[in-house]
Protein backbone atom coordinates (compact mmCIF):
# COMPACT_ATOMS: atom_id res chain seq x y z
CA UNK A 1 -11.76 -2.27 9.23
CA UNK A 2 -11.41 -0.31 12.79
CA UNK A 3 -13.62 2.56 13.67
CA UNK A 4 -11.16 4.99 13.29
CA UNK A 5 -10.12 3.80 9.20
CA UNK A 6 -13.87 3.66 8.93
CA UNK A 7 -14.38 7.26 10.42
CA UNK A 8 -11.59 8.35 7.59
CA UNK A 9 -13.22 6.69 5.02
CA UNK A 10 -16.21 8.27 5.57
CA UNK A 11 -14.36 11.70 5.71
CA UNK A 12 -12.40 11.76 2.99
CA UNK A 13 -15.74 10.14 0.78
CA UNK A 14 -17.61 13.38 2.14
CA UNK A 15 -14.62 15.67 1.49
CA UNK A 16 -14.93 14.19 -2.13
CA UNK A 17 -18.44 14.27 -2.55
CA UNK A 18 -18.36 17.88 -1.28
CA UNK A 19 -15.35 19.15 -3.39
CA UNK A 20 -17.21 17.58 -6.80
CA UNK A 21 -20.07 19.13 -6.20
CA UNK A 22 -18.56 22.59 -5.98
CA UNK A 23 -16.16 21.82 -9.17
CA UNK A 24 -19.63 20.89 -11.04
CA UNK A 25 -21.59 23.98 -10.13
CA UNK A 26 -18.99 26.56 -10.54
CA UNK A 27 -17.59 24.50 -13.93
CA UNK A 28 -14.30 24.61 -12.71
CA UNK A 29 -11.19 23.85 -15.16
CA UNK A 30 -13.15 24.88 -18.14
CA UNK A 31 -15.72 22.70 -17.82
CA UNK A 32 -18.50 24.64 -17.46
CA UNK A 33 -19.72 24.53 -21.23
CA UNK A 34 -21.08 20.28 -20.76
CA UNK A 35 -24.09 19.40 -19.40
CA UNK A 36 -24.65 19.92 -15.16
CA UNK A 37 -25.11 16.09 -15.02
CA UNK A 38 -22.16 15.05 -17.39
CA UNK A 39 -20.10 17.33 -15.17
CA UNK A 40 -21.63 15.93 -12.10
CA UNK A 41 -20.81 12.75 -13.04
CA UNK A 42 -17.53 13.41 -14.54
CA UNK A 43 -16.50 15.17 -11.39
CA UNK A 44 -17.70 12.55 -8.86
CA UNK A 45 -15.99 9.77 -10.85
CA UNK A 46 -12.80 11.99 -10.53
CA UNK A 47 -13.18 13.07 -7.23
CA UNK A 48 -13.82 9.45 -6.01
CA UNK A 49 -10.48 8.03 -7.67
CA UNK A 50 -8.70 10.84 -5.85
CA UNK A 51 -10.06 9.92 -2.21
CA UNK A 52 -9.33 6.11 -3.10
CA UNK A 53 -5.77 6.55 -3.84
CA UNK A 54 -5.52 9.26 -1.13
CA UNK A 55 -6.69 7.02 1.44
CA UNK A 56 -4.40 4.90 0.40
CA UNK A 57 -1.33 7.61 0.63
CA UNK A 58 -2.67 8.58 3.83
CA UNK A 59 -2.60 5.61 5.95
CA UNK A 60 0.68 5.31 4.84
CA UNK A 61 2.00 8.69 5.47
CA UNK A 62 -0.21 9.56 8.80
CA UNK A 63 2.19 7.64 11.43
CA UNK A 64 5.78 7.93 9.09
CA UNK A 65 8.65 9.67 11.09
CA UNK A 66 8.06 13.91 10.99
CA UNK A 67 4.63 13.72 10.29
CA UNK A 68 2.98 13.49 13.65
CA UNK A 69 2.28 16.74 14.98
CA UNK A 70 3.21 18.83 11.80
CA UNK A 71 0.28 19.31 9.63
CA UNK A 72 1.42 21.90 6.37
CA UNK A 73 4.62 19.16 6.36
CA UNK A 74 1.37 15.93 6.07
CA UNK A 75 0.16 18.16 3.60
CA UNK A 76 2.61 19.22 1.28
CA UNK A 77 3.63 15.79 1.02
CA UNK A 78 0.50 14.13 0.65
CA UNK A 79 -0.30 16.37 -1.77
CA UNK A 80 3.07 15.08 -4.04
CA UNK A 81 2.08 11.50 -3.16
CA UNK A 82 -1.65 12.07 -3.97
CA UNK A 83 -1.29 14.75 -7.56
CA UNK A 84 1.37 12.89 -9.57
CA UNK A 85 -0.81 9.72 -10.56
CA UNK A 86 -4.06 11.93 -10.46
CA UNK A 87 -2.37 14.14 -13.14
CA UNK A 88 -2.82 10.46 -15.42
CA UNK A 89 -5.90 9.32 -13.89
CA UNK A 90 -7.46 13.04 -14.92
CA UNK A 91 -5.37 13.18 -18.50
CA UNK A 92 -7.02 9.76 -19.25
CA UNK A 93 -10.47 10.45 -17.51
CA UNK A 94 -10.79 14.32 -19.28
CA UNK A 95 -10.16 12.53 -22.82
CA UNK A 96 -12.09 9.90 -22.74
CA UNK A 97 -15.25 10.96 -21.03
CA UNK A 98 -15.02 14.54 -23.04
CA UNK A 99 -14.16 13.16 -26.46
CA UNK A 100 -14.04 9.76 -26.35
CA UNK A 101 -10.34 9.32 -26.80
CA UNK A 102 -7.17 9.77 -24.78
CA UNK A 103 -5.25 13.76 -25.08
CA UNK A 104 -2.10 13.77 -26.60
CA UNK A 105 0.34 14.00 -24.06
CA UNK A 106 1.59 16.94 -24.68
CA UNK A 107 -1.91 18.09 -23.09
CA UNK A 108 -0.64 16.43 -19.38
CA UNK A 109 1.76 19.20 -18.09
CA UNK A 110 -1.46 21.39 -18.35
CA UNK A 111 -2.81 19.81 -16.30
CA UNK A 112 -0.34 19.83 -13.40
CA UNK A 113 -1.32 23.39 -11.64
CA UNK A 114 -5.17 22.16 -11.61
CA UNK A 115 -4.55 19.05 -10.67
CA UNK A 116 -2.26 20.24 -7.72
CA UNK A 117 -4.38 23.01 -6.79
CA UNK A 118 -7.40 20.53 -6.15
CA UNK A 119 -5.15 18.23 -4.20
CA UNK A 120 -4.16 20.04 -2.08
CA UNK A 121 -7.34 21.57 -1.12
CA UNK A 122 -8.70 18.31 -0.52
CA UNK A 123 -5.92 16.87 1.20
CA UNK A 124 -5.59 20.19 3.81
CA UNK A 125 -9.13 19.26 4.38
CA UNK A 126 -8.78 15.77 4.92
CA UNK A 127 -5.41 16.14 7.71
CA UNK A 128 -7.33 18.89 9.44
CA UNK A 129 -10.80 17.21 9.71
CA UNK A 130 -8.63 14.11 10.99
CA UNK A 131 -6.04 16.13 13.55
CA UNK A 132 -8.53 15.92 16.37
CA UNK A 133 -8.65 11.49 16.50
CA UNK A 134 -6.02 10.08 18.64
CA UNK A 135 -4.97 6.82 17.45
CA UNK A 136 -6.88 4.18 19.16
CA UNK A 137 -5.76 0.79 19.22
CA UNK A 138 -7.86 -2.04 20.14
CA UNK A 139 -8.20 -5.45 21.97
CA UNK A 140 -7.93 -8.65 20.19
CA UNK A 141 -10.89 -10.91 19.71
CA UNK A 142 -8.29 -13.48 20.23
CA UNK A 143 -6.67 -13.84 23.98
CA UNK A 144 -4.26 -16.25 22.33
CA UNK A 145 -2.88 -13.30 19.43
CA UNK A 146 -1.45 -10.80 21.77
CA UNK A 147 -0.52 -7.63 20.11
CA UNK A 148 2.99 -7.87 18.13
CA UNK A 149 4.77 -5.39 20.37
CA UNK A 150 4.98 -7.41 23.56
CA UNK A 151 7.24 -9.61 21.63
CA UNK A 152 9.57 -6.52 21.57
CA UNK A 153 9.68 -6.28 25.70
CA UNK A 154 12.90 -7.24 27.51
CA UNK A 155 13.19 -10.67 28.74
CA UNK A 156 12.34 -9.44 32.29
CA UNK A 157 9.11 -7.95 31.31
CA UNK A 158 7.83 -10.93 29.04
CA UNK A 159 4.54 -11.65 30.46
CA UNK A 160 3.94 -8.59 32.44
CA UNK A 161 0.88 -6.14 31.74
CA UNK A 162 1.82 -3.17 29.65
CA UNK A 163 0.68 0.13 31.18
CA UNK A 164 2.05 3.37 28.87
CA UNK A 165 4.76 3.36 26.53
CA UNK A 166 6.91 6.81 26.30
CA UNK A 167 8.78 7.65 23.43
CA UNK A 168 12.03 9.49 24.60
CA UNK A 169 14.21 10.71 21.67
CA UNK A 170 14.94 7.51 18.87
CA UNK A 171 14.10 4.76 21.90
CA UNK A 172 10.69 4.27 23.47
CA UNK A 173 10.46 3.45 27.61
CA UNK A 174 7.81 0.43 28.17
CA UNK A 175 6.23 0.88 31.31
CA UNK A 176 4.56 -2.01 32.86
CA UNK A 177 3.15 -3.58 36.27
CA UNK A 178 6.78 -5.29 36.35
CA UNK A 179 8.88 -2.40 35.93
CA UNK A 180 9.99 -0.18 32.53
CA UNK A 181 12.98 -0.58 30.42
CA UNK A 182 13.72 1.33 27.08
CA UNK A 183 13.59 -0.56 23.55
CA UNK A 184 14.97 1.12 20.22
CA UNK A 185 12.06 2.20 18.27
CA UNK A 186 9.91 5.23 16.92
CA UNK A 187 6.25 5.62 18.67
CA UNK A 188 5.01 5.65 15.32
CA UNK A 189 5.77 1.74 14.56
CA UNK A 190 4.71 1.15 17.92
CA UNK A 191 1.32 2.71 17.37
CA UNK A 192 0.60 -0.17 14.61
CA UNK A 193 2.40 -3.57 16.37
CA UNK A 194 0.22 -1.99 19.35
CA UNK A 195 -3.21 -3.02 17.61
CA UNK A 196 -4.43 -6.17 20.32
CA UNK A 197 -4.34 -3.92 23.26
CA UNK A 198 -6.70 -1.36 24.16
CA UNK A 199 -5.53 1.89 24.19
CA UNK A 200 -4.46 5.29 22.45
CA UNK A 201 -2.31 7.58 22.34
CA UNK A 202 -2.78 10.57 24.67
CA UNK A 203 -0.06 12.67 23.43
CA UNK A 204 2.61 13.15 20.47
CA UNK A 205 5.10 11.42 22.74
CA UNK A 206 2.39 8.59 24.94
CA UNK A 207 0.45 6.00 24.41
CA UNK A 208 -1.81 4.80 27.46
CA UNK A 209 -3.42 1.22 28.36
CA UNK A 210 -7.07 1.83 28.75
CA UNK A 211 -7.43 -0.52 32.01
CA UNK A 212 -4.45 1.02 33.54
CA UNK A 213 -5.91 5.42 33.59
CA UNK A 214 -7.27 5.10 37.88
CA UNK A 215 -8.34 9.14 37.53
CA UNK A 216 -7.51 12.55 35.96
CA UNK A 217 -5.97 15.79 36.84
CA UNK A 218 -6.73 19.01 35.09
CA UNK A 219 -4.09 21.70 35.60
CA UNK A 220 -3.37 25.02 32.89
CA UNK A 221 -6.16 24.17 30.75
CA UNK A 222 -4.86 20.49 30.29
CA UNK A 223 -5.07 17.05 31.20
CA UNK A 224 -3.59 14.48 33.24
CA UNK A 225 -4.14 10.96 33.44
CA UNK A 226 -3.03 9.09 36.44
CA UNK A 227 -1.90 5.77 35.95
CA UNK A 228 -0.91 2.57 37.25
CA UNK A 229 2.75 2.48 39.34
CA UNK A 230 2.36 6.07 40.06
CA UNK A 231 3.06 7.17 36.60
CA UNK A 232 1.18 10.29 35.10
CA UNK A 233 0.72 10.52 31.09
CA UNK A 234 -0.32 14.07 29.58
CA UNK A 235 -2.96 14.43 27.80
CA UNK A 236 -2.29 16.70 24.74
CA UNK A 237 -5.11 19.71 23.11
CA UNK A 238 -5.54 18.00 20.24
CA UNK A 239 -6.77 14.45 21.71
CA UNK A 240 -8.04 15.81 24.48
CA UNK A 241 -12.33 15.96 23.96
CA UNK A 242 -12.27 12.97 21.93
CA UNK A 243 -10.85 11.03 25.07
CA UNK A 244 -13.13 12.62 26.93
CA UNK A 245 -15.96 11.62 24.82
CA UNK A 246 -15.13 8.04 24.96
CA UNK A 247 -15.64 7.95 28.47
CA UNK A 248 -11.48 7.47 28.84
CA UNK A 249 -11.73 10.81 31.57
């Protein structure tokens, strides 16, 4: 697992843990007349099933097309990803923990508002907490498992060192120590067959070798990262301290 799914992990699990805890003390959903430690329990066990199968949702939604850079769009639909098999997983959970067998279904489309409204309180949480982490890629163990996209350069390029790659409407131009050319692909598929190189991305539409930024350039309130070949590569708001904090400026 890389840091960054391990950082997410860790954040959602405290999101969770957080939310449940809340939902027990104030007996949320009518739930208030059990125990405190059935509740606890209950809600923890519910809350826990919700962050699995949102992680889940989540590393699958984060890099698809749209999503990058629009955060109430990640939400709303990881919120419909995450609440339609939650509404079963809480039907089942509610009836079986509470009185020992399942609800009739007719019970379920109550619990469709509640269900949704926790969702998406969770999930808003989750994307916001997580805006501020550029997607970091990372060098193979390996020197003889290069990354998957290099297989994607041009024939010319094959074997030179990739510095930045730009995405520039549907096609993405590779820049290298041998030249650029443009290849027809999203930055967001990129971003994963990048994983073998270290790097990240530096801005909705970059993403920068780490051994090819030779200084930086601050100029209205942002910054710039000079690279190899003369190129520059922006540094957007929302990656910009934790690229700083990782020594990458």
């Amino acid at each position: 697992m890389t840091p960054e799914r391990r950082l997410g992990l860790v954040r959602s699990l405290s999101v969770a843990a957080a939310a449940a805890l809340v939902l027990t003390v104030t007996g949320a959903f009518d739930t208030g007349a059990e125990p405190f430690r059935e509740r606890l329990i209950y809600w923890l066990t519910v809350m826990a099933a919700g962050s699995a199968w949102g992680q889940l949702c989540q590393r699958w939604l984060a890099l698809r097309p749209g999503m990058v850079g629009r955060p109430w769009l990640h939400i709303a639909v990881l919120t419909g990803v995450v609440a339609g098999p939650m509404c079963l997983f809480v039907w089942a959970a509610t009836g079986l923990y509470f009185n020992a067998k399942l609800f009739p279904l007719s019970y379920l489309p109550l619990l469709v508002v509640p269900v949704v409204t926790v969702a998406a309180a969770v999930c808003a949480l989750v994307v916001f907490l997580g805006r501020a982490t550029p997607i970091q890629t990372h060098a193979s163990a390996d020197p003889a498992a290069p990354a998957r996209f290099v297989e994607r350069l041009p024939l010319h390029l094959r074997g030179a060192r990739l510095i930045a790659v730009e995405a520039e409407d549907h096609y993405l131009r590779v820049h290298t120590d041998q030249g650029s050319d443009l290849i027809l692909m999203r930055l967001s598929d990129a971003l994963n067959e990048l994983e073998g190189l270290e790097g990240a991305q530096t801005h909705r539409s970059w993403w920068v070798a780490k051994d090819a930024v030779r200084g930086a350039s601050r100029g209205d309130g942002r910054a710039t990262l000079a690279l190899d070949r003369g190129l520059a590569a922006p540094v957007s708001r929302r990656y910009a301290r934790a690229l700083r904090d990782a020594g990458w400026y």
